[in-house]
PDB file of N, CA and C in Angstrom:
ATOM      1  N   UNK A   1      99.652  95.367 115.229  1.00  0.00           N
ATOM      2  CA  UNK A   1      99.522  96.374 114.206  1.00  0.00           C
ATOM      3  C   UNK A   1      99.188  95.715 112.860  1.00  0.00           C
ATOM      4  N   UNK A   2      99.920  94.457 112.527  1.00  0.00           N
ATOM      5  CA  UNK A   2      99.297  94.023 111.115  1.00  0.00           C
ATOM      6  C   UNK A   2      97.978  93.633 111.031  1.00  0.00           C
ATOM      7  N   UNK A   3      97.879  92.840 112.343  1.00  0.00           N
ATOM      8  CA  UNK A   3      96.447  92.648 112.021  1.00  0.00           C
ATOM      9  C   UNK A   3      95.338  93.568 111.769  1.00  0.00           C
ATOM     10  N   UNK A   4      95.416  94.608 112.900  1.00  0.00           N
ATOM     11  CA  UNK A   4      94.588  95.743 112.395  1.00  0.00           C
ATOM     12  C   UNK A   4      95.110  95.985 110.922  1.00  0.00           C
ATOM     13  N   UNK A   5      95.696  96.207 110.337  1.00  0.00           N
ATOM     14  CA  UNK A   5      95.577  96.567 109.323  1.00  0.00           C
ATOM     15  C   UNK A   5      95.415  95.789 107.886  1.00  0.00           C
ATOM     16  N   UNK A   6      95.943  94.515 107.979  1.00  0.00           N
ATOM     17  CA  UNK A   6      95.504  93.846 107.344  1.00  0.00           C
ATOM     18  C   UNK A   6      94.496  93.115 107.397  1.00  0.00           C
ATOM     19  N   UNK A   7      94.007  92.281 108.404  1.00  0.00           N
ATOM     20  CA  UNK A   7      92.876  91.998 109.002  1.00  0.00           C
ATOM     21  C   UNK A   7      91.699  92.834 108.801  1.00  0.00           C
ATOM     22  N   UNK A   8      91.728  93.108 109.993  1.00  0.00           N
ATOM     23  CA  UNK A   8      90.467  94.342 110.131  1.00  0.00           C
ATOM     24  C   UNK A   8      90.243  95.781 109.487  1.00  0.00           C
ATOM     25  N   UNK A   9      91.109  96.212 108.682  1.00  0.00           N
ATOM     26  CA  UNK A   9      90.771  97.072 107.745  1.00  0.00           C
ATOM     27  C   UNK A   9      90.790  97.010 106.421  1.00  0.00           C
ATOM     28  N   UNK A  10      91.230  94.915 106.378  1.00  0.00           N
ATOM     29  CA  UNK A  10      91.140  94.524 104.915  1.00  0.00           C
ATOM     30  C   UNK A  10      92.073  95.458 103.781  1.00  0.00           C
ATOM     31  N   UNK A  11      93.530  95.403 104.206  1.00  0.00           N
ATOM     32  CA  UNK A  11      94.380  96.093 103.205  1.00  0.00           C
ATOM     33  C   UNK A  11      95.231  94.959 102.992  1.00  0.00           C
ATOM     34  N   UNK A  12      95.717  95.013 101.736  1.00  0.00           N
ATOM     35  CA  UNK A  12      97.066  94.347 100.940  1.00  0.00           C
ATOM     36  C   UNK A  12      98.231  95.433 101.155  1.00  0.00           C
ATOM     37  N   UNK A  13      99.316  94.314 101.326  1.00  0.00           N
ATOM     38  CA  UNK A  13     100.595  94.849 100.331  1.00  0.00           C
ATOM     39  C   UNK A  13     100.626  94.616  98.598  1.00  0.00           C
ATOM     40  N   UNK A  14     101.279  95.496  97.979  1.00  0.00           N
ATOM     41  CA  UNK A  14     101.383  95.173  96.810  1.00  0.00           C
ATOM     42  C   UNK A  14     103.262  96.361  96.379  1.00  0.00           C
ATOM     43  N   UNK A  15     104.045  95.464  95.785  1.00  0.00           N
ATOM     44  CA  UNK A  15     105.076  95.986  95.753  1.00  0.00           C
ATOM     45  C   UNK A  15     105.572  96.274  94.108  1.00  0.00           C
ATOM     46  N   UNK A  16     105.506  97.904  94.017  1.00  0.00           N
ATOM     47  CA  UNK A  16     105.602  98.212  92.270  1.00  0.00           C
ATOM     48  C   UNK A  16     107.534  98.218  92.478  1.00  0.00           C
ATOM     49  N   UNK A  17     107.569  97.685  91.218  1.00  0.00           N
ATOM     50  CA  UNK A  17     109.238  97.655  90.897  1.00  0.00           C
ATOM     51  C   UNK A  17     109.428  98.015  89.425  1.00  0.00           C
ATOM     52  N   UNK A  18     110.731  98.820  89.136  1.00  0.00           N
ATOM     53  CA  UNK A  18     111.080  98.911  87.653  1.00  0.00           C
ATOM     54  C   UNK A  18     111.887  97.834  87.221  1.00  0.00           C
ATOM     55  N   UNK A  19     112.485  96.785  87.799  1.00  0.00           N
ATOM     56  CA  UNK A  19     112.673  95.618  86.985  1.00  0.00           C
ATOM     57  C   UNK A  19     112.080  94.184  88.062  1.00  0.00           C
ATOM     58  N   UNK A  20     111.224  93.651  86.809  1.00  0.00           N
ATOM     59  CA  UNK A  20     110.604  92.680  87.195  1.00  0.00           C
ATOM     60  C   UNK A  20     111.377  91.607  87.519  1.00  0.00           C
ATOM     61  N   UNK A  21     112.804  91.349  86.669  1.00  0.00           N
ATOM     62  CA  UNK A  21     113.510  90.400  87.170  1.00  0.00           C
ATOM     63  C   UNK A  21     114.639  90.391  88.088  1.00  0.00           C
ATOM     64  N   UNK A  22     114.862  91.885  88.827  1.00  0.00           N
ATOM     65  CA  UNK A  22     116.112  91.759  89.936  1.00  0.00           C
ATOM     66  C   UNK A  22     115.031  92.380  91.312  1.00  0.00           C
ATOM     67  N   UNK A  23     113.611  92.792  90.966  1.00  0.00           N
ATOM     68  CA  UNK A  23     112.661  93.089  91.734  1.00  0.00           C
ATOM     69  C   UNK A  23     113.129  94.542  92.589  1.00  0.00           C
ATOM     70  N   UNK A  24     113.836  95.692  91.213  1.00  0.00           N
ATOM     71  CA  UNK A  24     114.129  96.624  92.325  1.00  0.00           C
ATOM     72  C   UNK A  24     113.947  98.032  91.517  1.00  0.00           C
ATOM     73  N   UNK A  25     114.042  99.072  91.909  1.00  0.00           N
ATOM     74  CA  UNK A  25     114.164 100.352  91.104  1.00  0.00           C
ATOM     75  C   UNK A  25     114.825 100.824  90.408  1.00  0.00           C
ATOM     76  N   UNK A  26     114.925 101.646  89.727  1.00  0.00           N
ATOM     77  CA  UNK A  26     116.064 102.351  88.615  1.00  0.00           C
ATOM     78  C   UNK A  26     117.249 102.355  89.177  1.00  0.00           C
ATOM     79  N   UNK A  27     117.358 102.816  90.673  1.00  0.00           N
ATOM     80  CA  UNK A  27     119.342 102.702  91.523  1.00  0.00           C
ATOM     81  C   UNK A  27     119.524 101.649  92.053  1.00  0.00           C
ATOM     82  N   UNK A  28     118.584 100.452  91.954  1.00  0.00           N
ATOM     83  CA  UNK A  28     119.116  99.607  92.110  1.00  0.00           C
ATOM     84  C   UNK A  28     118.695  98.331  93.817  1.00  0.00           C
ATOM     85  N   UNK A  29     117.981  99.459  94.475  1.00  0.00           N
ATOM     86  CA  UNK A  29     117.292  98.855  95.636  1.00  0.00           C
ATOM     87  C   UNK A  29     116.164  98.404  95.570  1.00  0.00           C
ATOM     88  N   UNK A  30     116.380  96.894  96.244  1.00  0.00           N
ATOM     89  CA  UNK A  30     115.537  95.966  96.170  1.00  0.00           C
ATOM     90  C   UNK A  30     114.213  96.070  96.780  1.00  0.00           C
ATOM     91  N   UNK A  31     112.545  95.498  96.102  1.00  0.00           N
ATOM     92  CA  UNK A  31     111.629  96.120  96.984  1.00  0.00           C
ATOM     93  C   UNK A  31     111.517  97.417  97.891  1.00  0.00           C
ATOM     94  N   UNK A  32     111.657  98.600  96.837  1.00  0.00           N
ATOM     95  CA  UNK A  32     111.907  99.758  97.472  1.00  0.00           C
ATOM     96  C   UNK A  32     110.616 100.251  98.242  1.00  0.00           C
ATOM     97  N   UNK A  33     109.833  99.997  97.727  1.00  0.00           N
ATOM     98  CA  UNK A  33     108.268 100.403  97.838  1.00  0.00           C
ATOM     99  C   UNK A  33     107.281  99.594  98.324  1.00  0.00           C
ATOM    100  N   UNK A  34     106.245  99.613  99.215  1.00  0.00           N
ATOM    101  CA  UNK A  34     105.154  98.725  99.349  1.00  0.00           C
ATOM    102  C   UNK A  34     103.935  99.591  99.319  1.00  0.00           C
ATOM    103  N   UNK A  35     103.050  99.352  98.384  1.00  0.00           N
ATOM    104  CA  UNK A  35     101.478 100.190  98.488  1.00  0.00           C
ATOM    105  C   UNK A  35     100.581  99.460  99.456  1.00  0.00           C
ATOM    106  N   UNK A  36      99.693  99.861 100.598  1.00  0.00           N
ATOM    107  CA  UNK A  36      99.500  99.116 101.124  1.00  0.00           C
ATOM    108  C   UNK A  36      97.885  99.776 100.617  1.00  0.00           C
ATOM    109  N   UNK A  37      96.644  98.957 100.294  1.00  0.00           N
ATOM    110  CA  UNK A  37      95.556  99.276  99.264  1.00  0.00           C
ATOM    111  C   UNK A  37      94.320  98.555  99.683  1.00  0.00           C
ATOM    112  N   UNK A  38      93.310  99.090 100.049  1.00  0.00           N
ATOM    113  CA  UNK A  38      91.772  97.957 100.230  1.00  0.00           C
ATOM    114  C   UNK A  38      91.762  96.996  99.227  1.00  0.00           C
ATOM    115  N   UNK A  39      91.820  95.700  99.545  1.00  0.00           N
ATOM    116  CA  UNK A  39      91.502  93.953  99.342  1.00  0.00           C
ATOM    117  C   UNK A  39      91.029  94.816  97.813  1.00  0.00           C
ATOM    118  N   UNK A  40      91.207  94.252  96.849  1.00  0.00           N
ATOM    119  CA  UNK A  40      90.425  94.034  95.606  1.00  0.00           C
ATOM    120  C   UNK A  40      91.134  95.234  94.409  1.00  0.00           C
ATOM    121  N   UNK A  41      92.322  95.994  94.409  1.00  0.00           N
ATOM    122  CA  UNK A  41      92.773  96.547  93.436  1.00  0.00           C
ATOM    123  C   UNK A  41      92.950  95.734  92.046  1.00  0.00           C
ATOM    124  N   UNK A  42      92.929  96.814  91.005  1.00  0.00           N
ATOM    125  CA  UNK A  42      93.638  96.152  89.907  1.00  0.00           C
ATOM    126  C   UNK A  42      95.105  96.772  89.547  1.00  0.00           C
ATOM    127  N   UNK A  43      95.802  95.847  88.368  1.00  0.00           N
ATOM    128  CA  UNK A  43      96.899  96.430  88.075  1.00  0.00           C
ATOM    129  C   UNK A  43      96.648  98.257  88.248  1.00  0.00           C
ATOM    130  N   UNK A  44      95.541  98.375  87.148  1.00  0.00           N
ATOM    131  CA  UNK A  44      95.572  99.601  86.759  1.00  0.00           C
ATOM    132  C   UNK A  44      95.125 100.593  88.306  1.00  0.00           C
ATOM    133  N   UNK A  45      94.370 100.381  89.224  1.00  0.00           N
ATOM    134  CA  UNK A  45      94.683 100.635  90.469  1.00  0.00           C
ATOM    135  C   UNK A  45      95.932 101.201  90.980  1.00  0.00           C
ATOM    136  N   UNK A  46      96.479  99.927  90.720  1.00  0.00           N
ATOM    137  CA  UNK A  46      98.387 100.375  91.462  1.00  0.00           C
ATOM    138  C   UNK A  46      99.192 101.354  90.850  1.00  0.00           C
ATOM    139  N   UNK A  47      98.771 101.402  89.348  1.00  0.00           N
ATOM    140  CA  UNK A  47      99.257 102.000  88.505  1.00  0.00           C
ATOM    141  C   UNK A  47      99.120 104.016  88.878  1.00  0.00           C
ATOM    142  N   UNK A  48      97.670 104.293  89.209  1.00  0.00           N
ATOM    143  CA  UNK A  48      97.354 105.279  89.701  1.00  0.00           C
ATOM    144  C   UNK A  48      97.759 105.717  90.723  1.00  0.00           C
ATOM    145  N   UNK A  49      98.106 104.674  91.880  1.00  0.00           N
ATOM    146  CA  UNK A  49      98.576 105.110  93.016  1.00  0.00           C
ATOM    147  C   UNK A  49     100.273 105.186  93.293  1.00  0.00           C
ATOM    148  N   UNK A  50     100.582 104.805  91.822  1.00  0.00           N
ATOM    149  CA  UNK A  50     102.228 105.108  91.883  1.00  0.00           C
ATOM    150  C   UNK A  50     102.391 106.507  91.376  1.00  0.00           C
ATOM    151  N   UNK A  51     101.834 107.020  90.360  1.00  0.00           N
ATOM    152  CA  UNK A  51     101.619 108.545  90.050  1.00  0.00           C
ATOM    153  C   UNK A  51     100.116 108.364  88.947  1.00  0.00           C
ATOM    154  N   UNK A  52      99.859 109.736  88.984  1.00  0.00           N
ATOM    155  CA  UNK A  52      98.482 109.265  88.144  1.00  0.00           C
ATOM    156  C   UNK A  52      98.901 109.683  86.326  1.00  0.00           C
ATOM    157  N   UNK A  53     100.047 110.189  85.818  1.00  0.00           N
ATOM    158  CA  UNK A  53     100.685 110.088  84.718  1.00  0.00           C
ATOM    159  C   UNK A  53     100.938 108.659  84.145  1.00  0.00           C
ATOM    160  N   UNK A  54     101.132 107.745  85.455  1.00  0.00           N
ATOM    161  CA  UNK A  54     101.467 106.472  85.116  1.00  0.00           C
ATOM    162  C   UNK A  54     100.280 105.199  84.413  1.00  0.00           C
ATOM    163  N   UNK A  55      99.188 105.743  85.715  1.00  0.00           N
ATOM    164  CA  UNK A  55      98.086 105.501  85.341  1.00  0.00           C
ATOM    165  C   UNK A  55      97.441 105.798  83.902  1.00  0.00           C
ATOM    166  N   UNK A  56      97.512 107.139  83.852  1.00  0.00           N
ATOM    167  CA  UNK A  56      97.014 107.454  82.394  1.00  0.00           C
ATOM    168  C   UNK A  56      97.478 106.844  81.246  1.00  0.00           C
ATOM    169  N   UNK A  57      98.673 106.581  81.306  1.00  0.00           N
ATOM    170  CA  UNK A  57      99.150 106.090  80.063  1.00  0.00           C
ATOM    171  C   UNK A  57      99.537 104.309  80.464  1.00  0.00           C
ATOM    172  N   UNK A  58      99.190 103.813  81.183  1.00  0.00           N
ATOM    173  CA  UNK A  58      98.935 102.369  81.241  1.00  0.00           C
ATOM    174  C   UNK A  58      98.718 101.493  80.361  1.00  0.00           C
ATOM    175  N   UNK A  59      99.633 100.669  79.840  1.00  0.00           N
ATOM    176  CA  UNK A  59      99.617  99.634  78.799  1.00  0.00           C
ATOM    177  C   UNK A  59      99.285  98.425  79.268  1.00  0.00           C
ATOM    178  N   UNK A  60      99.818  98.089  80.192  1.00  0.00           N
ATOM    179  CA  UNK A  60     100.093  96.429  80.796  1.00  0.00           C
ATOM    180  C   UNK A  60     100.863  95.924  82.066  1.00  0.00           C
ATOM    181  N   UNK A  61     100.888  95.590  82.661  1.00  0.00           N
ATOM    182  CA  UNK A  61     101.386  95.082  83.996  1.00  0.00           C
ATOM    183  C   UNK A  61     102.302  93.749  83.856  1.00  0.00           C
ATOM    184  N   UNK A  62     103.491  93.487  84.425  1.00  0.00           N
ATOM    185  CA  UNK A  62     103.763  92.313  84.616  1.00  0.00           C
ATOM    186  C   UNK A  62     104.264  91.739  85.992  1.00  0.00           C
ATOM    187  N   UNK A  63     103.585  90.290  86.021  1.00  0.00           N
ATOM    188  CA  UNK A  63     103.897  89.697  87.843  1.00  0.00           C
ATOM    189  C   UNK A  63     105.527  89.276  87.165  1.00  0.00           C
ATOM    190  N   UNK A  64     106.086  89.806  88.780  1.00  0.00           N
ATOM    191  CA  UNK A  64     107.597  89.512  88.612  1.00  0.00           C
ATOM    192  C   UNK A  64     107.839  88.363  89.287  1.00  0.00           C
ATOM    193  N   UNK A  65     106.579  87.644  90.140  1.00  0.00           N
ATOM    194  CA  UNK A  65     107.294  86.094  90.045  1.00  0.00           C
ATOM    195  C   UNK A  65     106.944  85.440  88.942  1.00  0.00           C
ATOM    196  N   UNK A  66     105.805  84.974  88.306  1.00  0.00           N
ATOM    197  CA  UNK A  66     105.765  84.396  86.809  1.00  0.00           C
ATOM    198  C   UNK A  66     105.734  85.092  85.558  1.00  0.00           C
ATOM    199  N   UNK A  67     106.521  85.990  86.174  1.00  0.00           N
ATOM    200  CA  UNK A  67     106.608  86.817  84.292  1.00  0.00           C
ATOM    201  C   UNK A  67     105.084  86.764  83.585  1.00  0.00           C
ATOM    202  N   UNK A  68     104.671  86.486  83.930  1.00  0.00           N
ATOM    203  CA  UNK A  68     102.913  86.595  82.831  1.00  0.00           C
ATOM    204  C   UNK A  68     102.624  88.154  82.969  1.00  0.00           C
ATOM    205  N   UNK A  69     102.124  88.424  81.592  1.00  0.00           N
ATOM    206  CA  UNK A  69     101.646  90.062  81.149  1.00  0.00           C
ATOM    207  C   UNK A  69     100.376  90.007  81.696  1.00  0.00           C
ATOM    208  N   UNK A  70     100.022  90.845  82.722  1.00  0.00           N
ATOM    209  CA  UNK A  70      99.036  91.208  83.341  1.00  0.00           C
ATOM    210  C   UNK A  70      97.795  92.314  82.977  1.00  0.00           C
ATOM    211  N   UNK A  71      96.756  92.175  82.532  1.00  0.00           N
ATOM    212  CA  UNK A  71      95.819  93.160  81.783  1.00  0.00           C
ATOM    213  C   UNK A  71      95.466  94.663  83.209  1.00  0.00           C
ATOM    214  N   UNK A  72      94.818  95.279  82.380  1.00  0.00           N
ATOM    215  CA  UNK A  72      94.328  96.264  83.891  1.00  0.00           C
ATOM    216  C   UNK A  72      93.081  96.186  84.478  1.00  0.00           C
ATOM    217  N   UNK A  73      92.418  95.104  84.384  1.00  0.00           N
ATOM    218  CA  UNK A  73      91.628  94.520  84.867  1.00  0.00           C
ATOM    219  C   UNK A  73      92.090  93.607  85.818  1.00  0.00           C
ATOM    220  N   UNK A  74      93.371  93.019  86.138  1.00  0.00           N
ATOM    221  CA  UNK A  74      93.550  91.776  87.019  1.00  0.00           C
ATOM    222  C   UNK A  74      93.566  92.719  88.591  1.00  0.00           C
ATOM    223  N   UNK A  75      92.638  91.391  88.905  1.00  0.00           N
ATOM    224  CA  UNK A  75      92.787  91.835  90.746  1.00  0.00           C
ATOM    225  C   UNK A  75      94.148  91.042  91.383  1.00  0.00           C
ATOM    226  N   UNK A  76      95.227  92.053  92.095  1.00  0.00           N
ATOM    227  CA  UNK A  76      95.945  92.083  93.135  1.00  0.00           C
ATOM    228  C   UNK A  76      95.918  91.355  94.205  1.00  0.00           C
ATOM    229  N   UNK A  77      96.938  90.396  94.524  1.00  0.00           N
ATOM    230  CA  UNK A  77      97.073  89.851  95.885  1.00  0.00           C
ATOM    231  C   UNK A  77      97.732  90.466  96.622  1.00  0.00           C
ATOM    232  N   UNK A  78      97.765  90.183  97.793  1.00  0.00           N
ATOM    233  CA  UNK A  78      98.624  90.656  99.080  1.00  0.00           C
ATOM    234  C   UNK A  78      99.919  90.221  98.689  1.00  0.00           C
ATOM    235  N   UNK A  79     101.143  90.766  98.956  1.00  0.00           N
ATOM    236  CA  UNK A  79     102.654  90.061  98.593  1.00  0.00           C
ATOM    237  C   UNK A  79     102.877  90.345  97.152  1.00  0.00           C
ATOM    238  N   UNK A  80     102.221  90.721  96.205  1.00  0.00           N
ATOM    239  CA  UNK A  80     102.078  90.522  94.489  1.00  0.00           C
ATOM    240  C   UNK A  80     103.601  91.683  94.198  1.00  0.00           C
ATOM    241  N   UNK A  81     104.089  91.292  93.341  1.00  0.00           N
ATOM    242  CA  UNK A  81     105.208  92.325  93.058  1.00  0.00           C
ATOM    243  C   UNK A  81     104.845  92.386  91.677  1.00  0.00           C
ATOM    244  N   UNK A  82     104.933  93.616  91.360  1.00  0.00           N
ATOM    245  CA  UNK A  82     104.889  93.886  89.864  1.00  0.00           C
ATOM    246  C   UNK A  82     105.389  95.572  88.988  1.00  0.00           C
ATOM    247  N   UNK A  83     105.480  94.978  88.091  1.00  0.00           N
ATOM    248  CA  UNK A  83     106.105  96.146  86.950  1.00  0.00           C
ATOM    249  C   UNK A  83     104.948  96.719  86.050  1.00  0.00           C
ATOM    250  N   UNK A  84     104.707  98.003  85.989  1.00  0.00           N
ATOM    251  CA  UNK A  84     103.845  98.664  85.250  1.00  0.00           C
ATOM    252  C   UNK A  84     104.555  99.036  84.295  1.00  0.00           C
ATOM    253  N   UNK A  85     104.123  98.732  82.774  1.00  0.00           N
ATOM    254  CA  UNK A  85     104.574  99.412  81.748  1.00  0.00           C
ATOM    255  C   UNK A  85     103.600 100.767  81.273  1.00  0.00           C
ATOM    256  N   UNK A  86     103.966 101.879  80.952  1.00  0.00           N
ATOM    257  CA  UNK A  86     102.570 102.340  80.643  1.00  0.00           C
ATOM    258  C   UNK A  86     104.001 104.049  79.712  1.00  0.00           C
ATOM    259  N   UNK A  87     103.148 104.319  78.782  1.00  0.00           N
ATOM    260  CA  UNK A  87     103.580 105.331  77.933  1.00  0.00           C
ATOM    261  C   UNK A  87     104.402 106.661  78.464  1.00  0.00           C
ATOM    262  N   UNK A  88     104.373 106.297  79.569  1.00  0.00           N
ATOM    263  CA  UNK A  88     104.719 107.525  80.497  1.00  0.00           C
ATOM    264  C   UNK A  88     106.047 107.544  81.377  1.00  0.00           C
TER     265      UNK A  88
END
């Protein structure tokens, strides 16, 4: 099954979290979520596909393994965990 799907239909995981540094949601569970997305998203991508309110008001992204502020232009790896900040 992964392979088909990662493989051969060329999808990532990508895992959105509200804190970048305990890697979990507002109650508290860890990696609650996985988007699974065709090879080549950007932040702002993920951002849309978590709600599109989120999207709209999109400021900045951050990777929660190196803390670096992520623009909405950066392309997504497979495994990538990250925090969307955005006005919303």
């Amino acid at each position: 099954m992964n392979r088909a799907v990662f493989d051969l239909l060329d999808y990532i995981a990508v895992f959105p979290v509200e804190d970048e540094n305990k890697w979990t949601d507002k109650n508290g569970a860890v990696l609650p979520d996985a988007y699974l997305m065709k090879k080549g998203p950007t932040t702002k991508d993920l951002a849309y596909q978590v709600h599109s309110d989120i999207g709209d008001g999109f400021l900045f992204a951050i990777d929660a393994r190196t803390k670096r502020r992520l623009g909405e232009k950066h392309e997504l790896k497979d495994g990538d965990v990250i925090k969307i900040a955005s006005t919303k």
